[in-house]
C-alpha atoms as a PDB file:
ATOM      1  CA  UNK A   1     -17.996  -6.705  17.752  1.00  0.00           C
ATOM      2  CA  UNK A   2     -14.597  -5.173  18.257  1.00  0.00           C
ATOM      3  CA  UNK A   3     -12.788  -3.481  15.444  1.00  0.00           C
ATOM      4  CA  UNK A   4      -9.187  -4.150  14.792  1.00  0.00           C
ATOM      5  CA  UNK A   5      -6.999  -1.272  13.969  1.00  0.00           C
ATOM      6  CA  UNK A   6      -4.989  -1.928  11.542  1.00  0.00           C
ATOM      7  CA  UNK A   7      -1.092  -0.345  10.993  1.00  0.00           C
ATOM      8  CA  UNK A   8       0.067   1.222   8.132  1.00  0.00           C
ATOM      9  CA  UNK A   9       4.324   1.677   7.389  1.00  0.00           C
ATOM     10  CA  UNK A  10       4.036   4.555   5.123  1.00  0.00           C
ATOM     11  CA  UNK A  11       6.732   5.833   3.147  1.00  0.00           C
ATOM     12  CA  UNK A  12       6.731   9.315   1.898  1.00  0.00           C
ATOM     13  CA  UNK A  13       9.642  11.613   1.426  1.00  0.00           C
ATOM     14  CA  UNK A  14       7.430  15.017   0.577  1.00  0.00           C
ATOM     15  CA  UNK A  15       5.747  15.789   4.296  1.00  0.00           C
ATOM     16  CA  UNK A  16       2.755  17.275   2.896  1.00  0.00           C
ATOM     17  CA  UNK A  17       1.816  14.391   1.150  1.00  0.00           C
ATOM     18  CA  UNK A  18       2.457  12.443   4.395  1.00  0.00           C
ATOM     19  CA  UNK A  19       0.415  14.817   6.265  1.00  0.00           C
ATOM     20  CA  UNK A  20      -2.048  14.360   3.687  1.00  0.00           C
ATOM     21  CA  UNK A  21      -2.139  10.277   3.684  1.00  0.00           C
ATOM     22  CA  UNK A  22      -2.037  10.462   7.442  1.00  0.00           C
ATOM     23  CA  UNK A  23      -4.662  12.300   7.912  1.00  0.00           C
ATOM     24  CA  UNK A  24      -7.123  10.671   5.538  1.00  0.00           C
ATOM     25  CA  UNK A  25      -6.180   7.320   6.428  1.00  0.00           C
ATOM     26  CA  UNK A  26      -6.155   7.749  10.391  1.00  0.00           C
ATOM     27  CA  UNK A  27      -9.661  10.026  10.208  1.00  0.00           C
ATOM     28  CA  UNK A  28     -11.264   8.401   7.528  1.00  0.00           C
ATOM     29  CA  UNK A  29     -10.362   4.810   7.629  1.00  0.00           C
ATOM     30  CA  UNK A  30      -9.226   4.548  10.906  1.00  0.00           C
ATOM     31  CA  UNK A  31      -5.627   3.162  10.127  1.00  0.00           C
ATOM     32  CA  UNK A  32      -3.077   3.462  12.257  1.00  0.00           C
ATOM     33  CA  UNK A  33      -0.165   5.106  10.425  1.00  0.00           C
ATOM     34  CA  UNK A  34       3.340   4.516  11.042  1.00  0.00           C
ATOM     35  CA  UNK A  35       5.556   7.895   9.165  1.00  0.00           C
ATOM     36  CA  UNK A  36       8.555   7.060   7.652  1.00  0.00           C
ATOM     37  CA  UNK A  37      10.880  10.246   5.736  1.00  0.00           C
ATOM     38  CA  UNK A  38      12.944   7.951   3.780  1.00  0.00           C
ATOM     39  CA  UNK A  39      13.718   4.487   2.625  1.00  0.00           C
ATOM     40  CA  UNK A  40      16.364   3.669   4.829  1.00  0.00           C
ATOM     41  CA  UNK A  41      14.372   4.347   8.069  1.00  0.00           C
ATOM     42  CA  UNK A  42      11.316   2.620   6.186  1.00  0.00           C
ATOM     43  CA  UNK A  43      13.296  -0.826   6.326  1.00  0.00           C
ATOM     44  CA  UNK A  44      14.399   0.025  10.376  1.00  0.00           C
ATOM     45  CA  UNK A  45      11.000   0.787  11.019  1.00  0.00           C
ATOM     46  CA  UNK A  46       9.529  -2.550   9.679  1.00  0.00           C
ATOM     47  CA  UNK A  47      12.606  -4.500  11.469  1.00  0.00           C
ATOM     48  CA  UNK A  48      11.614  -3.702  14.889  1.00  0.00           C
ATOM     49  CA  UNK A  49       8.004  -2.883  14.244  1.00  0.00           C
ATOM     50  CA  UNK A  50       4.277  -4.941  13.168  1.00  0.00           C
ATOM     51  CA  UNK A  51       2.349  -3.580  10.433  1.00  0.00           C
ATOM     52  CA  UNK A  52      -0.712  -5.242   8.596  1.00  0.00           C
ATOM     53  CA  UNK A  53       0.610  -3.243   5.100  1.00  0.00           C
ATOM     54  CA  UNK A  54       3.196  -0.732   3.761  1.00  0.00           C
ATOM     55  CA  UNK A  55       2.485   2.086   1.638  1.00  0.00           C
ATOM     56  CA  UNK A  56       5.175   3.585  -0.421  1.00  0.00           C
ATOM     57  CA  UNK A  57       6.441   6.524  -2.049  1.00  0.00           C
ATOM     58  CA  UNK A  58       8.388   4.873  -5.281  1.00  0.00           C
ATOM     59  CA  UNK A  59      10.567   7.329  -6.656  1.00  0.00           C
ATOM     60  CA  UNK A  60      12.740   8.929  -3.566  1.00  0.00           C
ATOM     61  CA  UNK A  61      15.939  10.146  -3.712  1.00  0.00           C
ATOM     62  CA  UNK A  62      19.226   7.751  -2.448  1.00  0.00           C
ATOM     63  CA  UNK A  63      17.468   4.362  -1.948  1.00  0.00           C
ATOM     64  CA  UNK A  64      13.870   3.899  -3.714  1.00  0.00           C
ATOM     65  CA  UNK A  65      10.597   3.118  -2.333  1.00  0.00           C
ATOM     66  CA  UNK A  66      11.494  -0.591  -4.453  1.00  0.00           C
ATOM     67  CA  UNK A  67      14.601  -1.257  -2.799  1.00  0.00           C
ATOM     68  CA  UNK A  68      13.378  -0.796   0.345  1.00  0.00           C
ATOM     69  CA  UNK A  69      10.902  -3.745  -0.773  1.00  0.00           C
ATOM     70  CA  UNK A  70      13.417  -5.988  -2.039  1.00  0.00           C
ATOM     71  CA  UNK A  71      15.049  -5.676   1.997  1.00  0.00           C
ATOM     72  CA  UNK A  72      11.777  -5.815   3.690  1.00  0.00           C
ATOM     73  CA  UNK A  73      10.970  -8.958   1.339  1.00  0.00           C
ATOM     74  CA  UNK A  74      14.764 -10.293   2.544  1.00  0.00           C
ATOM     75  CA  UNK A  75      13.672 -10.364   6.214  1.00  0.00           C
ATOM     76  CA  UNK A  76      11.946 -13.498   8.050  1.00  0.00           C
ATOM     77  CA  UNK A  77       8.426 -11.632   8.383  1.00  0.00           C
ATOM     78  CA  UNK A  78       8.954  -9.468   4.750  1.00  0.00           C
ATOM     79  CA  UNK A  79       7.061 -12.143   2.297  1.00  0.00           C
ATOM     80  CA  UNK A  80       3.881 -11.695   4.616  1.00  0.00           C
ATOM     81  CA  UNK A  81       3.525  -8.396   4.453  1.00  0.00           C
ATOM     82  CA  UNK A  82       1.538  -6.933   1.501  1.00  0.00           C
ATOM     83  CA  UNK A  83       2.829  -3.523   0.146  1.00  0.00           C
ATOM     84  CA  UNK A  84       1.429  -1.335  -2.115  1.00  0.00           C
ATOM     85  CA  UNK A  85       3.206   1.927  -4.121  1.00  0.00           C
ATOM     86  CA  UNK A  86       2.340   5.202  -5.066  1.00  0.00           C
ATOM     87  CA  UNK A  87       3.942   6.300  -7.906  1.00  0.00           C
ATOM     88  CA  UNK A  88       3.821   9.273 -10.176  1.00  0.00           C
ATOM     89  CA  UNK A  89       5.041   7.036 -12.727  1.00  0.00           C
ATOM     90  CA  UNK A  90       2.297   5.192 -14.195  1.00  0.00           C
ATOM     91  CA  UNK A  91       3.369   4.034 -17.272  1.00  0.00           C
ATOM     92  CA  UNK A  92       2.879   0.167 -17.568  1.00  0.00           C
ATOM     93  CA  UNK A  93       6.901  -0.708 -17.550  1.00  0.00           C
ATOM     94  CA  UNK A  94       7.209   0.876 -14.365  1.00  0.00           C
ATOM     95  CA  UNK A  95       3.771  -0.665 -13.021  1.00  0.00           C
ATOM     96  CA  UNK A  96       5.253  -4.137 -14.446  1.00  0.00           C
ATOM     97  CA  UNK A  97       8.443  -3.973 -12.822  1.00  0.00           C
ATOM     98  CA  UNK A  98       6.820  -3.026  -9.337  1.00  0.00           C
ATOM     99  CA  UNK A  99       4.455  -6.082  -8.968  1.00  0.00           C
ATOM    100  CA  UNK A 100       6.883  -8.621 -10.437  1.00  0.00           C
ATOM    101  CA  UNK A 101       8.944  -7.247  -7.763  1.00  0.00           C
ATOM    102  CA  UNK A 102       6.989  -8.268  -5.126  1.00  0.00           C
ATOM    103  CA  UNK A 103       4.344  -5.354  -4.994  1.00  0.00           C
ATOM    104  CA  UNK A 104       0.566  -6.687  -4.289  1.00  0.00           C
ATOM    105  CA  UNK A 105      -0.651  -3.529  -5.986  1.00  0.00           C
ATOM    106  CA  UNK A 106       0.101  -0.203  -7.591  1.00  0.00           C
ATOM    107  CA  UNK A 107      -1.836   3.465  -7.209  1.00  0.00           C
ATOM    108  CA  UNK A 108      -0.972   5.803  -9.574  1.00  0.00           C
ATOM    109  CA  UNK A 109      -0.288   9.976  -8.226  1.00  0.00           C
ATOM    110  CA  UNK A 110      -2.603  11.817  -8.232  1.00  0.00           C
ATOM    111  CA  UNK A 111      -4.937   9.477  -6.688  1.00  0.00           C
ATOM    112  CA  UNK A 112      -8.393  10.127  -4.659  1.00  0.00           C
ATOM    113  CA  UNK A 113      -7.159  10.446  -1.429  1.00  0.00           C
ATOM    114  CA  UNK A 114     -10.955   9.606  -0.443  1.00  0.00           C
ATOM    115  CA  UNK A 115     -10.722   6.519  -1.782  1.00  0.00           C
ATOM    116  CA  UNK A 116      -7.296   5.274  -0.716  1.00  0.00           C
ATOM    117  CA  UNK A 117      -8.255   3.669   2.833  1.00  0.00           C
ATOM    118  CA  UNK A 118     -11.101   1.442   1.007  1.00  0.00           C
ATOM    119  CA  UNK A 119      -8.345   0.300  -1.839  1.00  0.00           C
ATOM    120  CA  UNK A 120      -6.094  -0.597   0.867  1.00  0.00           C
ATOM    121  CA  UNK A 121      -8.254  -2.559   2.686  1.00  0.00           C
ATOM    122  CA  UNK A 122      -9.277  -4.324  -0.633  1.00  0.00           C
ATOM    123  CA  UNK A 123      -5.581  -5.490  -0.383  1.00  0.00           C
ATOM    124  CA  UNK A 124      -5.312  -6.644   2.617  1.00  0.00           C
ATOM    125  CA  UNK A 125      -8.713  -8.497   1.973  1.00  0.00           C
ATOM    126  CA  UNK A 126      -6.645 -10.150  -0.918  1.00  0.00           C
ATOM    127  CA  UNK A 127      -4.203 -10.956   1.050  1.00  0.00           C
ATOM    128  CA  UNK A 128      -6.316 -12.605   3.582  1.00  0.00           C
ATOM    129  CA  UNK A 129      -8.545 -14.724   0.863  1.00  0.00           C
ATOM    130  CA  UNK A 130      -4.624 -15.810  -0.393  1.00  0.00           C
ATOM    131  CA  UNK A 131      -4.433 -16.801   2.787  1.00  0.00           C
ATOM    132  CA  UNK A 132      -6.760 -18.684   3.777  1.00  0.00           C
ATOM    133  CA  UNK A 133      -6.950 -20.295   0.472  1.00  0.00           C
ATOM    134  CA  UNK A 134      -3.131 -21.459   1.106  1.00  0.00           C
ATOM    135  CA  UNK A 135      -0.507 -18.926  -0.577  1.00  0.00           C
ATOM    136  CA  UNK A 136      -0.056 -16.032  -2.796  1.00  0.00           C
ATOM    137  CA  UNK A 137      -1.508 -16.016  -5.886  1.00  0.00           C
ATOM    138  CA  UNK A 138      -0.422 -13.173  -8.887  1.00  0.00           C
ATOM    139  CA  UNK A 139      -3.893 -13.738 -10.487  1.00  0.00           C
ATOM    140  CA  UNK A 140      -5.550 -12.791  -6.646  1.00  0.00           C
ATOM    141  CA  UNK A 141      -4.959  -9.182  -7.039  1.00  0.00           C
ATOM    142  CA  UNK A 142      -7.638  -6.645  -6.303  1.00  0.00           C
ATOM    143  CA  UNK A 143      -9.675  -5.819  -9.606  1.00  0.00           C
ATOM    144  CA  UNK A 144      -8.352  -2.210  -8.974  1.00  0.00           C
ATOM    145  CA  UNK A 145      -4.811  -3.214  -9.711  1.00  0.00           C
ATOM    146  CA  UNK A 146      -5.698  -4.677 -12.835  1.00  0.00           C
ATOM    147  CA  UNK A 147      -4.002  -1.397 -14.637  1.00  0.00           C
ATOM    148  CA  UNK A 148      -1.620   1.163 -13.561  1.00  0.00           C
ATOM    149  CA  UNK A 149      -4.070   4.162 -13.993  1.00  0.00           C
ATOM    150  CA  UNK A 150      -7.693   2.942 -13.860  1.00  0.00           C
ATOM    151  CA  UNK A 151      -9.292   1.616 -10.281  1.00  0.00           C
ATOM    152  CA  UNK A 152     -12.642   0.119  -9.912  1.00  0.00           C
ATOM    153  CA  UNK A 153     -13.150   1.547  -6.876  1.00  0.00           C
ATOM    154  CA  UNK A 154     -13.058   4.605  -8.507  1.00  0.00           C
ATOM    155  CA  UNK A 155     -16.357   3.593 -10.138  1.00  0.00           C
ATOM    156  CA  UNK A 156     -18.036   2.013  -7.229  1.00  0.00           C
ATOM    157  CA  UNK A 157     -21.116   4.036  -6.292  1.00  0.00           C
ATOM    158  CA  UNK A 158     -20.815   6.557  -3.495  1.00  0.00           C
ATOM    159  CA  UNK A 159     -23.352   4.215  -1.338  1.00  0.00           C
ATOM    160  CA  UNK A 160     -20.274   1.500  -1.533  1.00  0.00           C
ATOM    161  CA  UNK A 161     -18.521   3.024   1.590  1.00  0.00           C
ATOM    162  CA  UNK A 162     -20.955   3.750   4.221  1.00  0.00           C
ATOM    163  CA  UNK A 163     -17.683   5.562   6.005  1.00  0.00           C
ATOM    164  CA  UNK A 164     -18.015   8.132   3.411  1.00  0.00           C
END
């Protein structure tokens, strides 16, 4: 059985945490892991490129992690695409405004960076199951997303992620 590799449009405006993400989603998960510095380039990026899910830094400075969404969501391939923020900000207004937004699903800083590869391929199994079942559904969230600052996964047993 061949695995597919999946790619990852991450953007994150601090480089250590982008070294950080990178590393634990390339070694541990085995994403592939596009790097973008800022919002603007983010949006480029996804133009010309093909990625399975973004991953984004909310709060940046100039143009936001969210309005790079809204343009990515403006393009002919944008409303397939699931993305997914990080945000320091965790407070339910701000989680709220994300996922009405567009957002398939919010992780709240400081997150296990163990853990991050597995929620984002609960996403993009989401997305699938939407999929196949004929559309995007709000309700078809992972269970993770159900709150801005709890995650399920983080209370699956260690055995849950042979990976690990």
């Amino acid at each position: 059985m061949v695995k597919m590799l999946k790619r990852i449009l991450l953007l994150e405006d601090i480089e250590a945490n982008a070294d950080l993400i990178k590393f634990s989603l390339q070694a541990i998960s085995g994403f592939d892991v596009a790097h973008a510095s800022n919002a603007r380039q983010a949006v480029e990026m996804f133009r010309t490129g093909t990625y399975d899910l973004c991953l984004f830094d909310h709060l940046m400075p100039k143009m936001t992690g969210l309005d790079a969404m809204r343009e990515i969501r403006a393009t002919p391939k944008g409303e397939q695409v699931p993305i997914v923020f990080l945000t320091a900000r965790s407070d339910t207004a701000n989680w709220k405004q994300l996922m009405a937004s567009g957002a398939q699903a919010v992780i709240a800083k400081p997150f296990d960076i163990m853990l991050l590869g597995a929620q984002l391929l609960d996403v993009l199994h989401a997305c699938q199951i939407c999929e196949i079942n004929g559309g995007i559904d709000a309700d078809s969230g992972p269970s993770w997303a159900d709150t801005p600052t709890r995650s399920a996964l983080s209370r699956r047993s260690a055995g849950a992620y042979g990976k690990f």
